[in-house]
Structure formats: structure tokens, C-alpha cells
Protein backbone atom coordinates (compact mmCIF):
# COMPACT_ATOMS: atom_id res chain seq x y z
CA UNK A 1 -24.20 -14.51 12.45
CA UNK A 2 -21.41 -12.31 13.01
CA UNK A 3 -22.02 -8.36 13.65
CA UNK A 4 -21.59 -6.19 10.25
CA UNK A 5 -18.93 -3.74 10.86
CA UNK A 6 -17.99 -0.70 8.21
CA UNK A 7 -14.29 0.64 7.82
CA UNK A 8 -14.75 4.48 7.50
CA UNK A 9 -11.56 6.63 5.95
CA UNK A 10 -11.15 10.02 6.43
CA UNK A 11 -10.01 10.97 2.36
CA UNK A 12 -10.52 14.67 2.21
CA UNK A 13 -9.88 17.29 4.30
CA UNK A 14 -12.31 18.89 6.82
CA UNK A 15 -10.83 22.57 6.50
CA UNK A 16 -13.59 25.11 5.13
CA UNK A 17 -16.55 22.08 5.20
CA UNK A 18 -19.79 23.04 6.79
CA UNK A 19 -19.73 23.26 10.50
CA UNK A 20 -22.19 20.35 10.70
CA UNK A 21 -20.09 17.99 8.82
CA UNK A 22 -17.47 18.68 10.64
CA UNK A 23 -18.75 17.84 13.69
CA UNK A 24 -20.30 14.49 11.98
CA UNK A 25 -16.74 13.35 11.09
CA UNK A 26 -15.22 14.12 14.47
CA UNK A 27 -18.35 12.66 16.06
CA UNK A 28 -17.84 9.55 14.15
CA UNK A 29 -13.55 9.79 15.40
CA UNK A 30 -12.51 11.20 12.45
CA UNK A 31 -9.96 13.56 12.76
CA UNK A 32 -6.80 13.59 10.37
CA UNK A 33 -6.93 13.13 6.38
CA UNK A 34 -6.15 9.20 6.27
CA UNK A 35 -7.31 7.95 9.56
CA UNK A 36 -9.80 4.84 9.69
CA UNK A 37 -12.54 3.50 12.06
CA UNK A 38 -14.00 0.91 12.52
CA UNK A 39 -17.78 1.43 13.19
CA UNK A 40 -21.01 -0.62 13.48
CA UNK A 41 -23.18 -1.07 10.11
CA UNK A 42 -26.17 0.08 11.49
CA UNK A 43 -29.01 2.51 10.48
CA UNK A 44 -27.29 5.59 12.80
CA UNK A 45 -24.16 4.96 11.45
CA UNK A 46 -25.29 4.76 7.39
CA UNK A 47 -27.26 8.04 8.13
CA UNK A 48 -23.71 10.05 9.39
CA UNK A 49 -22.53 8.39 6.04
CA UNK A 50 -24.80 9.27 4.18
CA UNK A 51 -24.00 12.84 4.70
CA UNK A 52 -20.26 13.39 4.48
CA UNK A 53 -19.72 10.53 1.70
CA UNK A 54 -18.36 13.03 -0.14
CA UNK A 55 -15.31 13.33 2.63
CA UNK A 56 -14.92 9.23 3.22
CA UNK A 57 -14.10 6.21 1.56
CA UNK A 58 -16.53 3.24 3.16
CA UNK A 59 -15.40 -0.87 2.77
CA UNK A 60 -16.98 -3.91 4.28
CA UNK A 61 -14.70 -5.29 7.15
């Protein structure tokens, strides 16, 4: 069986977010309103998420 992998979205903006958020998004290669990445759906991953899903849009790829 093929490797899940999740399509993260920057969607909002990270101007005036808290600092650890930030660096979440930008950890995760998130850096301009509409950019996308594909990452690994794994626990680490979901966690990061998990946190700043109010900032990303998350699909299935």
C-alpha cells in the first residue's frame, strides 16, 4: 500500500499570528498566502495541523 500523503495550503495570512504558529507554518514550508505542500500523513505532521488549521486548507492527495 501506497504512502498517505496530505496537500497543505497556506489560505490566510501569517501577519500578526502568534510567533509559534508562525514558525509552525514556515517549518512545515509555508510561506506565501496560496502556496501548497505536499507533506507525509503522519502523526508529526497531523499534530502541526492540528494547530494552525485555522490558517490552512488540508485535502487527501
Amino acid at each position: 500500500m501506497a504512502d498517505k500523503k496530505l496537500k497543505v495550503t497556506l489560505s490566510k495570512s501569517l501577519i500578526a499570528q502568534v510567533p509559534k504558529n508562525v514558525a509552525i507554518a514556515k517549518s512545515m514550508g509555508l510561506r506565501k498566502i496560496g502556496q501548497s505542500v505536499v507533506l507525509p500523513d503522519n502523526d508529526a505532521t497531523k499534530g502541526q495541523i492540528r494547530l494552525i488549521n485555522h490558517l490552512v486548507k488540508v485535502e487527501e492527495v
